[in-house]
PDB file of N, CA and C in Angstrom:
ATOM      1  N   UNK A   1     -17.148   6.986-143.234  1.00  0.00           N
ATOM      2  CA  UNK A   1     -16.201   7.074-142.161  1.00  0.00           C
ATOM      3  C   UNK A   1     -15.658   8.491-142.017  1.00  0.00           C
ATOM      4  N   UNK A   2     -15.731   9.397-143.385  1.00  0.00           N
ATOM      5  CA  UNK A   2     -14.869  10.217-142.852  1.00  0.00           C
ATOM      6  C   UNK A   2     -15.984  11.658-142.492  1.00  0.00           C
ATOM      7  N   UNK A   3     -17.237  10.996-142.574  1.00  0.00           N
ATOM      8  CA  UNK A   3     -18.265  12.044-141.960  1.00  0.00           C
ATOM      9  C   UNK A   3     -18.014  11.965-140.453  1.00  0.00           C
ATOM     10  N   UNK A   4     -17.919  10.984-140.138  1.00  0.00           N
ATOM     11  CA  UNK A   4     -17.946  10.655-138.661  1.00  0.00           C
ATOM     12  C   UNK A   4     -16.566  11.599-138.083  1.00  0.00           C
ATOM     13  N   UNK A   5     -15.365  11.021-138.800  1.00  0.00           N
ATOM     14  CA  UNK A   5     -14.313  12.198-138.446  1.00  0.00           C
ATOM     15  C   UNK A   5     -14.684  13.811-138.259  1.00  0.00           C
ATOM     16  N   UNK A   6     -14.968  13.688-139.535  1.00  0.00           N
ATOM     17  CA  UNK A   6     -15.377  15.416-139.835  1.00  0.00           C
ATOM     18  C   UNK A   6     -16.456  15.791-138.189  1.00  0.00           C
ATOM     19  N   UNK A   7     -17.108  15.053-138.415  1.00  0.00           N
ATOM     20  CA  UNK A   7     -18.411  15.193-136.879  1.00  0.00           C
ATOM     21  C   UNK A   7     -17.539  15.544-135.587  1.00  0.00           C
ATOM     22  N   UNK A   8     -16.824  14.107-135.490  1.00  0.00           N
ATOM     23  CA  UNK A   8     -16.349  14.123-134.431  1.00  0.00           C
ATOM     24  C   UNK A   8     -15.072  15.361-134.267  1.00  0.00           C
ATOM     25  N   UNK A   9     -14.405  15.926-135.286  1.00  0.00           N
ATOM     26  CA  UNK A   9     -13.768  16.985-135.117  1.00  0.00           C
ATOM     27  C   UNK A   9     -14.374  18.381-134.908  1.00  0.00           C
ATOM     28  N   UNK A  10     -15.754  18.573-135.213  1.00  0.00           N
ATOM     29  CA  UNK A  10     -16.970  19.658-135.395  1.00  0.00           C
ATOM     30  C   UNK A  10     -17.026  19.904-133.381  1.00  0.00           C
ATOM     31  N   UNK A  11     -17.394  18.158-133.246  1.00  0.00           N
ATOM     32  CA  UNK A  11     -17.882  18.017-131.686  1.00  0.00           C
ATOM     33  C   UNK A  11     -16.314  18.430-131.146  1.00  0.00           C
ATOM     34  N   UNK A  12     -15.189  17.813-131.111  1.00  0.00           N
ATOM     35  CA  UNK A  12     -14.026  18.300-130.194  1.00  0.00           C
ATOM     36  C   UNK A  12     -13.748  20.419-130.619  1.00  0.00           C
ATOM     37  N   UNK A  13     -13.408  20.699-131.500  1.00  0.00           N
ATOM     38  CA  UNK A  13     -13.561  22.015-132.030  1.00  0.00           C
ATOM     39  C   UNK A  13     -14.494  22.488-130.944  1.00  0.00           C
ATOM     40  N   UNK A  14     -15.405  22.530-131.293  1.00  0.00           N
ATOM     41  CA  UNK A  14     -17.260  23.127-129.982  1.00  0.00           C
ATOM     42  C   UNK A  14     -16.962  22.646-128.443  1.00  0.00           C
ATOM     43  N   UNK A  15     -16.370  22.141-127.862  1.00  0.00           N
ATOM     44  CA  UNK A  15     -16.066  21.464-126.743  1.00  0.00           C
ATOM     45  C   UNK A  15     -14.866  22.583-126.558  1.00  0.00           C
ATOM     46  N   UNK A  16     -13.460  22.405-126.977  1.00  0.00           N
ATOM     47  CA  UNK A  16     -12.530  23.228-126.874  1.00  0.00           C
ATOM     48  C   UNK A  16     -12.884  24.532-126.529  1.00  0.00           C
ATOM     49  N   UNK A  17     -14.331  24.772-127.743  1.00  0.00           N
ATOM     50  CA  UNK A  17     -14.882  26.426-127.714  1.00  0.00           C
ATOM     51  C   UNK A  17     -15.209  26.646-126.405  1.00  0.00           C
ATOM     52  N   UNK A  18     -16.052  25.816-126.128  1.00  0.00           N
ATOM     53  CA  UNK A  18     -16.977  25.831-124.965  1.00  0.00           C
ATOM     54  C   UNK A  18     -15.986  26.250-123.564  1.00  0.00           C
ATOM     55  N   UNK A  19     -14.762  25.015-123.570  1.00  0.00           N
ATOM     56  CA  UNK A  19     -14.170  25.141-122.261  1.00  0.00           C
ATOM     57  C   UNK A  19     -13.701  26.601-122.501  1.00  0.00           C
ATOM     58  N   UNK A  20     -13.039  27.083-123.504  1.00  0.00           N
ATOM     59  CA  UNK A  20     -12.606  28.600-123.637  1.00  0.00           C
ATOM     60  C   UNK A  20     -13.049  29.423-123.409  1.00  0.00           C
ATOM     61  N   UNK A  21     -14.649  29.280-123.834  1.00  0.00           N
ATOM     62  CA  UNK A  21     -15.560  30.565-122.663  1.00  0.00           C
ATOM     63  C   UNK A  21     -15.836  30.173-121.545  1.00  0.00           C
ATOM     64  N   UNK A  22     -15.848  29.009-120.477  1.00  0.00           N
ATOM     65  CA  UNK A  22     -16.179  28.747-119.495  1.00  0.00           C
ATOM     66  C   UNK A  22     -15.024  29.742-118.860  1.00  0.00           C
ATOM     67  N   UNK A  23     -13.472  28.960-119.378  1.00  0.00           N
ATOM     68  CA  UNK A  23     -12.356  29.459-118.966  1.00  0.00           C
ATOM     69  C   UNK A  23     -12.340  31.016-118.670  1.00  0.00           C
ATOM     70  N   UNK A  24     -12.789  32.283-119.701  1.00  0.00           N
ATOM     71  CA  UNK A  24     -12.710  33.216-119.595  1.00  0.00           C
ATOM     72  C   UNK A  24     -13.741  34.070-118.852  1.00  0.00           C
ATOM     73  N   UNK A  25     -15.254  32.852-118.783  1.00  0.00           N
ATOM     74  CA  UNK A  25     -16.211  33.658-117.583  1.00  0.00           C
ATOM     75  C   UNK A  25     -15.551  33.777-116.267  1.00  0.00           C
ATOM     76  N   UNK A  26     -15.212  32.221-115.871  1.00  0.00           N
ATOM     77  CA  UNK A  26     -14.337  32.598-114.763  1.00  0.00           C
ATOM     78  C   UNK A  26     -13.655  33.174-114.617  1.00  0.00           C
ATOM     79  N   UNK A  27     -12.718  33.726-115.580  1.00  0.00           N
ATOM     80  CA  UNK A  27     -11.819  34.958-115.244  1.00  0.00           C
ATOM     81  C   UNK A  27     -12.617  36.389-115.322  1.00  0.00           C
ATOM     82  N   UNK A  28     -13.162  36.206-115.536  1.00  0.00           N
ATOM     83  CA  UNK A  28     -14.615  37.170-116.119  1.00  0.00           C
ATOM     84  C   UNK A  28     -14.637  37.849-114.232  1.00  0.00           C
ATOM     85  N   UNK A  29     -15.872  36.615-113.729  1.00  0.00           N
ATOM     86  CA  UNK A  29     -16.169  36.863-112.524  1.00  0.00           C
ATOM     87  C   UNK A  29     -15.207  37.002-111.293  1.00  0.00           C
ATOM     88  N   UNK A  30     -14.294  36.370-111.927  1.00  0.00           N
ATOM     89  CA  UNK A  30     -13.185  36.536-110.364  1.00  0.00           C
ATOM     90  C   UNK A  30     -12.689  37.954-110.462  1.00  0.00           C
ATOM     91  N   UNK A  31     -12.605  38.633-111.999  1.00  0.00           N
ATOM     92  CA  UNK A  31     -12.293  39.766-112.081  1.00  0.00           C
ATOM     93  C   UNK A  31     -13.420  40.841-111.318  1.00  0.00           C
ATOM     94  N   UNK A  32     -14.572  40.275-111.626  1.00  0.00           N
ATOM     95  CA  UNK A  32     -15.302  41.586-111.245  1.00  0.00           C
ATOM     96  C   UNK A  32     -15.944  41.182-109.849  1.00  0.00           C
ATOM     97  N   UNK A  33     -15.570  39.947-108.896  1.00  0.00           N
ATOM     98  CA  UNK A  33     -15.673  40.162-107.385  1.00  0.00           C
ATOM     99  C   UNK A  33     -14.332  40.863-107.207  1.00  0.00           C
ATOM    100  N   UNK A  34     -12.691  40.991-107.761  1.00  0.00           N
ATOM    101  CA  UNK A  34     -12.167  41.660-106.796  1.00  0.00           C
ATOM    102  C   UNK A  34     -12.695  43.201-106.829  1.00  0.00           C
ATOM    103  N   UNK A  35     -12.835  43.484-108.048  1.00  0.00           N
ATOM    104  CA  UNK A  35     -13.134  44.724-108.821  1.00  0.00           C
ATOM    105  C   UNK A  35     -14.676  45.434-107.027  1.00  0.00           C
ATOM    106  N   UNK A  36     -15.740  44.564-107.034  1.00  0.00           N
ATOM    107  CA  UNK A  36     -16.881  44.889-106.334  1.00  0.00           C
ATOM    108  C   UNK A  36     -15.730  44.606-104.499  1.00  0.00           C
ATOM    109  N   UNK A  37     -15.107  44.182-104.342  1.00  0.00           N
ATOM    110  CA  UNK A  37     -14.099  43.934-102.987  1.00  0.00           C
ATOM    111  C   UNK A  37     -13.718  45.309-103.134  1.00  0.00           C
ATOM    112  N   UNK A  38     -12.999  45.658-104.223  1.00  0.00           N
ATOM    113  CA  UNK A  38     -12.340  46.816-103.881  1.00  0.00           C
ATOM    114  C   UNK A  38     -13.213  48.354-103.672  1.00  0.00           C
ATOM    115  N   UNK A  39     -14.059  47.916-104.338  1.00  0.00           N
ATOM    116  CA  UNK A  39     -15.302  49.231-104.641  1.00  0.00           C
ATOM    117  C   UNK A  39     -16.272  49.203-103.005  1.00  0.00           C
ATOM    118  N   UNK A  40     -16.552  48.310-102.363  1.00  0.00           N
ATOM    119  CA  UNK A  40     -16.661  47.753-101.090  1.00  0.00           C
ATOM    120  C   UNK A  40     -15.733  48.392-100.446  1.00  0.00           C
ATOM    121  N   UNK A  41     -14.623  48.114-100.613  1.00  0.00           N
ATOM    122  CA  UNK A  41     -13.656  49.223 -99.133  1.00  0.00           C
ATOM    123  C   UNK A  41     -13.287  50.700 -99.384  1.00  0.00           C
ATOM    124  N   UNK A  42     -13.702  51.234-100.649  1.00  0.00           N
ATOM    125  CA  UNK A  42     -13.395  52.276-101.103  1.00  0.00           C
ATOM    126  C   UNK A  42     -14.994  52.937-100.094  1.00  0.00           C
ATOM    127  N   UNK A  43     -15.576  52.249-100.240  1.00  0.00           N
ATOM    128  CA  UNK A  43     -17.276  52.855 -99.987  1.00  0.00           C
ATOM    129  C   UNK A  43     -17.072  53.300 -98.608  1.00  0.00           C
ATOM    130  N   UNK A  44     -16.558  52.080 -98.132  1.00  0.00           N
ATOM    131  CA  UNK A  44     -16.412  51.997 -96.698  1.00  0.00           C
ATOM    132  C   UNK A  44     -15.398  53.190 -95.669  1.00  0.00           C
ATOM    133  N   UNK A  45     -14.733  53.616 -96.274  1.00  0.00           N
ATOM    134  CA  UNK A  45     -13.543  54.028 -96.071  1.00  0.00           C
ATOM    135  C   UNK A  45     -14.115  55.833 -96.405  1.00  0.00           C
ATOM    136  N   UNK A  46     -14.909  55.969 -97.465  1.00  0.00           N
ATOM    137  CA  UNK A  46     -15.594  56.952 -97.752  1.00  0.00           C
ATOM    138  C   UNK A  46     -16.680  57.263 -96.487  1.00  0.00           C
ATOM    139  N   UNK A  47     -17.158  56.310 -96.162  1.00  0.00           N
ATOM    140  CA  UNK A  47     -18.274  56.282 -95.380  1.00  0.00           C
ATOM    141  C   UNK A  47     -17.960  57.154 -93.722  1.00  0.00           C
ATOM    142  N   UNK A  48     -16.343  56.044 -93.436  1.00  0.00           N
ATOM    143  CA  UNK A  48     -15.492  56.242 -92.451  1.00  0.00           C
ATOM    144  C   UNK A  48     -15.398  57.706 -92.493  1.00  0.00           C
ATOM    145  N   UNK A  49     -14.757  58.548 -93.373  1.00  0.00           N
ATOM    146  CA  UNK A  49     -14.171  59.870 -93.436  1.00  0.00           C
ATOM    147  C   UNK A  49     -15.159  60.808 -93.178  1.00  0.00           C
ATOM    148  N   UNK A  50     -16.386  60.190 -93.954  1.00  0.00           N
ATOM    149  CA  UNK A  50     -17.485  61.258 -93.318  1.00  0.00           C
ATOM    150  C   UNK A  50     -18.405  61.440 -91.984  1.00  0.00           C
ATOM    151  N   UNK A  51     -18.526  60.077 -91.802  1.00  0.00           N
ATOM    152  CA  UNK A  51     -18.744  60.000 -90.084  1.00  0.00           C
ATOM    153  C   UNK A  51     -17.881  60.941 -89.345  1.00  0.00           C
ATOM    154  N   UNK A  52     -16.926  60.647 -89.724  1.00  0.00           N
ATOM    155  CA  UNK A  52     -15.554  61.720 -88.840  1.00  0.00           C
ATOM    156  C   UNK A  52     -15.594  62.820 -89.331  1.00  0.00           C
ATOM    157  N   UNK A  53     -16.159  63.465 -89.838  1.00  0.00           N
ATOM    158  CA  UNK A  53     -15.971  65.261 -90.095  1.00  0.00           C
ATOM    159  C   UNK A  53     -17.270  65.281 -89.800  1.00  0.00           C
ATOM    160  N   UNK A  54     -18.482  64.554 -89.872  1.00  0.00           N
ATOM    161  CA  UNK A  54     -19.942  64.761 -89.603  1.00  0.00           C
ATOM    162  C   UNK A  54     -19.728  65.081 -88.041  1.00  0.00           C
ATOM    163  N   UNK A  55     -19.117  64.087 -87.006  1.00  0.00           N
ATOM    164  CA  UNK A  55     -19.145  64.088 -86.034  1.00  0.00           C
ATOM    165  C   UNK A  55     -18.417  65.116 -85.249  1.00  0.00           C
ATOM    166  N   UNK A  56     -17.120  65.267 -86.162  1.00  0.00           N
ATOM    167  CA  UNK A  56     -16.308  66.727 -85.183  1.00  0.00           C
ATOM    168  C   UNK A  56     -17.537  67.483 -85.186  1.00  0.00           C
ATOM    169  N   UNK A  57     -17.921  68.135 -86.510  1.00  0.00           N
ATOM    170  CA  UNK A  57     -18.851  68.904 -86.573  1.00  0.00           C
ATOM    171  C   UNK A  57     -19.523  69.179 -85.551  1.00  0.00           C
ATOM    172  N   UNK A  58     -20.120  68.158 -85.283  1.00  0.00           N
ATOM    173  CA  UNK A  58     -21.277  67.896 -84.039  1.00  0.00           C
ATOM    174  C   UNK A  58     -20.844  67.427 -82.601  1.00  0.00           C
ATOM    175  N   UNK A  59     -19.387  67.794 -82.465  1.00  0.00           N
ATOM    176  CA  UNK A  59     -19.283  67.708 -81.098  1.00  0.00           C
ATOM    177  C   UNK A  59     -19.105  69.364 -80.474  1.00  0.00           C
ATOM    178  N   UNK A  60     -19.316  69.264 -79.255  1.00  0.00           N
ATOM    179  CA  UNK A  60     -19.667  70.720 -78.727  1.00  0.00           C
ATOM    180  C   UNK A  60     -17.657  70.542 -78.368  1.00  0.00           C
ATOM    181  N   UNK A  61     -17.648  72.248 -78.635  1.00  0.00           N
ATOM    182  CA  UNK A  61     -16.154  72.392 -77.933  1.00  0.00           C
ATOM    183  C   UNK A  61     -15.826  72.618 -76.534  1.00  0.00           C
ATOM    184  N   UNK A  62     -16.969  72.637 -75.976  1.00  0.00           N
ATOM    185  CA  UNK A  62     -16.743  72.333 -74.472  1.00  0.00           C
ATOM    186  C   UNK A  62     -16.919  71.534 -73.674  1.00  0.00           C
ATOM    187  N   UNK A  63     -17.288  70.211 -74.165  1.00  0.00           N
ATOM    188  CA  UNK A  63     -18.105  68.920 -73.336  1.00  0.00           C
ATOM    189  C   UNK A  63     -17.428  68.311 -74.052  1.00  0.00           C
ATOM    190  N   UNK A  64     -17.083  68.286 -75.456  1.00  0.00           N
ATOM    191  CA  UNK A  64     -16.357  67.599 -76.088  1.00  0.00           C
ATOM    192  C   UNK A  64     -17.214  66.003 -76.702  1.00  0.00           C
ATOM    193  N   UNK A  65     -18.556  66.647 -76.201  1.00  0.00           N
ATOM    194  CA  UNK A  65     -19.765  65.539 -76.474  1.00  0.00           C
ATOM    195  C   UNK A  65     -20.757  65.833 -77.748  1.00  0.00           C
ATOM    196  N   UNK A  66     -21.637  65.157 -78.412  1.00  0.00           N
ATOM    197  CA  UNK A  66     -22.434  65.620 -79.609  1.00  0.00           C
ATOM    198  C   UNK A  66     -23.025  66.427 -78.934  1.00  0.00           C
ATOM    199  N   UNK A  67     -23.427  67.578 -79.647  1.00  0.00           N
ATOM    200  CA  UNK A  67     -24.097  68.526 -79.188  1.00  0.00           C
ATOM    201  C   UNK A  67     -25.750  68.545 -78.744  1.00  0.00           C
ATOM    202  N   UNK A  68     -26.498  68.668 -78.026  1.00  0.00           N
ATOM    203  CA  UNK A  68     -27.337  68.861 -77.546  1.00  0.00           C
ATOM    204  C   UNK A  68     -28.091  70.437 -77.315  1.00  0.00           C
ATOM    205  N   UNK A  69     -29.229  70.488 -78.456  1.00  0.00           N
ATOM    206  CA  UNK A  69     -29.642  71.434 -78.599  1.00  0.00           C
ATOM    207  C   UNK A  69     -28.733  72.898 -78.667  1.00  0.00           C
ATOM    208  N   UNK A  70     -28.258  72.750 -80.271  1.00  0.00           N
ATOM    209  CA  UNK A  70     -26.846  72.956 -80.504  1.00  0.00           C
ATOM    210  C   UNK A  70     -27.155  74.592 -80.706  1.00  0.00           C
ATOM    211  N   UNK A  71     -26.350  75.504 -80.171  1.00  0.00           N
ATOM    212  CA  UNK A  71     -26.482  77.135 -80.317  1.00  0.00           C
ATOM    213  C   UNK A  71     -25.217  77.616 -80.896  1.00  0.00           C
ATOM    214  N   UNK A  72     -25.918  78.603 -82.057  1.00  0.00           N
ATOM    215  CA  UNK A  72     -24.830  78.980 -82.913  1.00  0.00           C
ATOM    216  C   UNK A  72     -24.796  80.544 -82.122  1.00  0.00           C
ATOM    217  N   UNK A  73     -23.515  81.393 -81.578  1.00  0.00           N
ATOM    218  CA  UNK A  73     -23.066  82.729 -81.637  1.00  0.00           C
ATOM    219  C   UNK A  73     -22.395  83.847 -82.581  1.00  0.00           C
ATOM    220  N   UNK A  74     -22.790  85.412 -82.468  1.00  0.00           N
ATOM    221  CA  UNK A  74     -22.586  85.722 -83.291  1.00  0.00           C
ATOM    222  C   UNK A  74     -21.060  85.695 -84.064  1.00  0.00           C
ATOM    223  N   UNK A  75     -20.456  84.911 -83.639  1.00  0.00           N
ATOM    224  CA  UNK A  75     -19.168  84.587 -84.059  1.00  0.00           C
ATOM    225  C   UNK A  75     -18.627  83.268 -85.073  1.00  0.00           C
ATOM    226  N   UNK A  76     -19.763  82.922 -84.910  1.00  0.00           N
ATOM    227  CA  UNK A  76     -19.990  81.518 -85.596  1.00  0.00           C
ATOM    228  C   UNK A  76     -19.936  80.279 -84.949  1.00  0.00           C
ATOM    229  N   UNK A  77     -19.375  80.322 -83.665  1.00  0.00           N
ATOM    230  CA  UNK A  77     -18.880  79.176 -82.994  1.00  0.00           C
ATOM    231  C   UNK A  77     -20.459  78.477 -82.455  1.00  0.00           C
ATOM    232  N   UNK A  78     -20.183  77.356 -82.341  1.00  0.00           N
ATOM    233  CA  UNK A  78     -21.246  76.512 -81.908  1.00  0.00           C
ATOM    234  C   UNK A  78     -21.204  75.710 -80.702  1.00  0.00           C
ATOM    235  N   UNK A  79     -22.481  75.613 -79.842  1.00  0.00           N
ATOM    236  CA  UNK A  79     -21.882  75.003 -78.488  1.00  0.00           C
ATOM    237  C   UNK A  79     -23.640  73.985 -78.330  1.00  0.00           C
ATOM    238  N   UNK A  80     -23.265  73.285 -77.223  1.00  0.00           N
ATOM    239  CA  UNK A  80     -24.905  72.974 -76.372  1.00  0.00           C
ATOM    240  C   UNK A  80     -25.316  74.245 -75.557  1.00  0.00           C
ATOM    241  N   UNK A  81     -26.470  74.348 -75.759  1.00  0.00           N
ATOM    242  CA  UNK A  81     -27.002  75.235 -75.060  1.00  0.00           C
ATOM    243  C   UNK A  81     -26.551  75.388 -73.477  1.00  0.00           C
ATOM    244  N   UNK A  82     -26.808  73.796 -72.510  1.00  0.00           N
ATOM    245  CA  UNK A  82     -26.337  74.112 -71.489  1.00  0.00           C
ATOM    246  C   UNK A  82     -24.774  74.776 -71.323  1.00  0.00           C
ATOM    247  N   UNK A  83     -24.199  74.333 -72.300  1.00  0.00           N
ATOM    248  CA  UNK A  83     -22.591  74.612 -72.064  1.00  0.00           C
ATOM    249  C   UNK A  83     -22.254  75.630 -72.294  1.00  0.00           C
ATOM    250  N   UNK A  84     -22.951  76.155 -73.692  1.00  0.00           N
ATOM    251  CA  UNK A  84     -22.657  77.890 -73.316  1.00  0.00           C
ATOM    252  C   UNK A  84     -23.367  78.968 -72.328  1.00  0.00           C
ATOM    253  N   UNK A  85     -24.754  78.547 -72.068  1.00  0.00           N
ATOM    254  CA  UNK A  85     -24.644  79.383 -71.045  1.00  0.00           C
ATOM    255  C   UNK A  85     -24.224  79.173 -69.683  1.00  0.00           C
ATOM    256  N   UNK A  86     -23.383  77.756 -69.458  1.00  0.00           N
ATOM    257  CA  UNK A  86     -22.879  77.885 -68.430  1.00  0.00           C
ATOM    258  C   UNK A  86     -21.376  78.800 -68.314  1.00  0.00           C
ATOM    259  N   UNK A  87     -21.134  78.831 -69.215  1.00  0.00           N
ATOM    260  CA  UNK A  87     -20.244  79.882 -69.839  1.00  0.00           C
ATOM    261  C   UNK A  87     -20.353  81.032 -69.875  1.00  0.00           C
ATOM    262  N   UNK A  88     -20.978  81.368 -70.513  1.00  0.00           N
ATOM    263  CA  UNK A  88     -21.735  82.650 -70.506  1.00  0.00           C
ATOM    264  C   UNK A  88     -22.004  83.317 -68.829  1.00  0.00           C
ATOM    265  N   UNK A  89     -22.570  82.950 -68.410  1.00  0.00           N
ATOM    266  CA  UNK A  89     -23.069  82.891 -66.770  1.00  0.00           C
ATOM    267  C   UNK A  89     -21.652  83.757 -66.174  1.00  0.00           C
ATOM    268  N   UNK A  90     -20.382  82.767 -66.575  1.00  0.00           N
ATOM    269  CA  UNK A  90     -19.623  83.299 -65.878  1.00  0.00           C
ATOM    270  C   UNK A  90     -18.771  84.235 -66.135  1.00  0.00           C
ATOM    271  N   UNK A  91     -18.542  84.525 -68.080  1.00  0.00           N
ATOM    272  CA  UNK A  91     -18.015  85.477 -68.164  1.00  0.00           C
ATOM    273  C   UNK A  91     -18.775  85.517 -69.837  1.00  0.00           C
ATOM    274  N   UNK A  92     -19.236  86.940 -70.189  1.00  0.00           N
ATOM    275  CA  UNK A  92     -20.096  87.043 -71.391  1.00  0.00           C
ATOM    276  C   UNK A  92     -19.402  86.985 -72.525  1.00  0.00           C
ATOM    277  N   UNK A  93     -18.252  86.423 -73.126  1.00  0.00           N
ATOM    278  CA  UNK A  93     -17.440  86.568 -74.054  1.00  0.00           C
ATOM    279  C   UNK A  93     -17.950  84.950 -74.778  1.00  0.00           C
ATOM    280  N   UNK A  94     -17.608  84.586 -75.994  1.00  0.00           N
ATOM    281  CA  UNK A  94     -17.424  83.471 -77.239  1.00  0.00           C
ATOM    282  C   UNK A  94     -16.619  82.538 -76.033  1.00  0.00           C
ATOM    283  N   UNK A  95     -17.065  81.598 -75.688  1.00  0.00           N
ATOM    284  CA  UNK A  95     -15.966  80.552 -74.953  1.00  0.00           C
ATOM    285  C   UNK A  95     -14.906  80.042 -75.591  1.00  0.00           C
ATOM    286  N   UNK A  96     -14.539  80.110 -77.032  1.00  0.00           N
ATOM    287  CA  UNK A  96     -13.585  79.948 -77.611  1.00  0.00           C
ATOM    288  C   UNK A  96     -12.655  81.054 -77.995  1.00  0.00           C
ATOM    289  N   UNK A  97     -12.706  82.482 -77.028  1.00  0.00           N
ATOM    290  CA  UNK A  97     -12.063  83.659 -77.790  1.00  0.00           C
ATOM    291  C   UNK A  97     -10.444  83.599 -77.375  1.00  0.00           C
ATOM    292  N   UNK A  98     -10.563  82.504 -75.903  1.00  0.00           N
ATOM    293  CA  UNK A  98      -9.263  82.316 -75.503  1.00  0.00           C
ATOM    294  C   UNK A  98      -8.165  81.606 -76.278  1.00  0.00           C
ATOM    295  N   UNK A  99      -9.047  80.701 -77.171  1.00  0.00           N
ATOM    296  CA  UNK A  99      -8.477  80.020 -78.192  1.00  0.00           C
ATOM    297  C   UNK A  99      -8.052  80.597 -79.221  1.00  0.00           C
ATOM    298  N   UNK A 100      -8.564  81.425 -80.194  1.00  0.00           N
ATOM    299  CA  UNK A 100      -8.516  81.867 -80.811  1.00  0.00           C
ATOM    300  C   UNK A 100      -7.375  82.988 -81.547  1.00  0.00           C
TER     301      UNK A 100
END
């Protein structure tokens, strides 16, 4: 009889164990979906910031559109070709010197 105890305390003991790691995978995984949620909007948000400086980049300062067959002057400034020399055409200076 008192093998059977001993057993049956072996089996509840291992059961207890068991639910205790079930218990802590789940905390396990819920930890590491918020953990991959948060790493997800961090990405995203990274992603965001660079679209937006990629794109100023690449908008012309006079159309205010992505640039199209993009021309750098000796000043550094960058335009579309049509836009600076429609610029140009009318007065030969950096179209941004007024800015400047």
């Amino acid at each position: 009889m008192s093998i059977l105890f001993s057993l049956d305390g072996k089996i509840l003991l291992h059961k207890l164990a068991n639910n205790e790691l079930t218990k802590k995978n789940l905390d396990y995984e819920n930890t590491l979906k918020i953990q991959q949620d948060q790493i997800s909007k961090i990405e995203e948000t990274i992603k965001e910031k660079v679209y937006s400086v990629l794109e100023s980049d690449f908008l012309c300062p006079i159309c205010n559109e992505l640039m199209v067959k993009a021309c750098t002057i000796n000043c550094s400034h960058t335009f579309c070709e049509v836009c600076l020399n429609t610029c140009l055409a009318k007065r030969p200076v950096c179209p941004l010197s007024n800015f400047s």
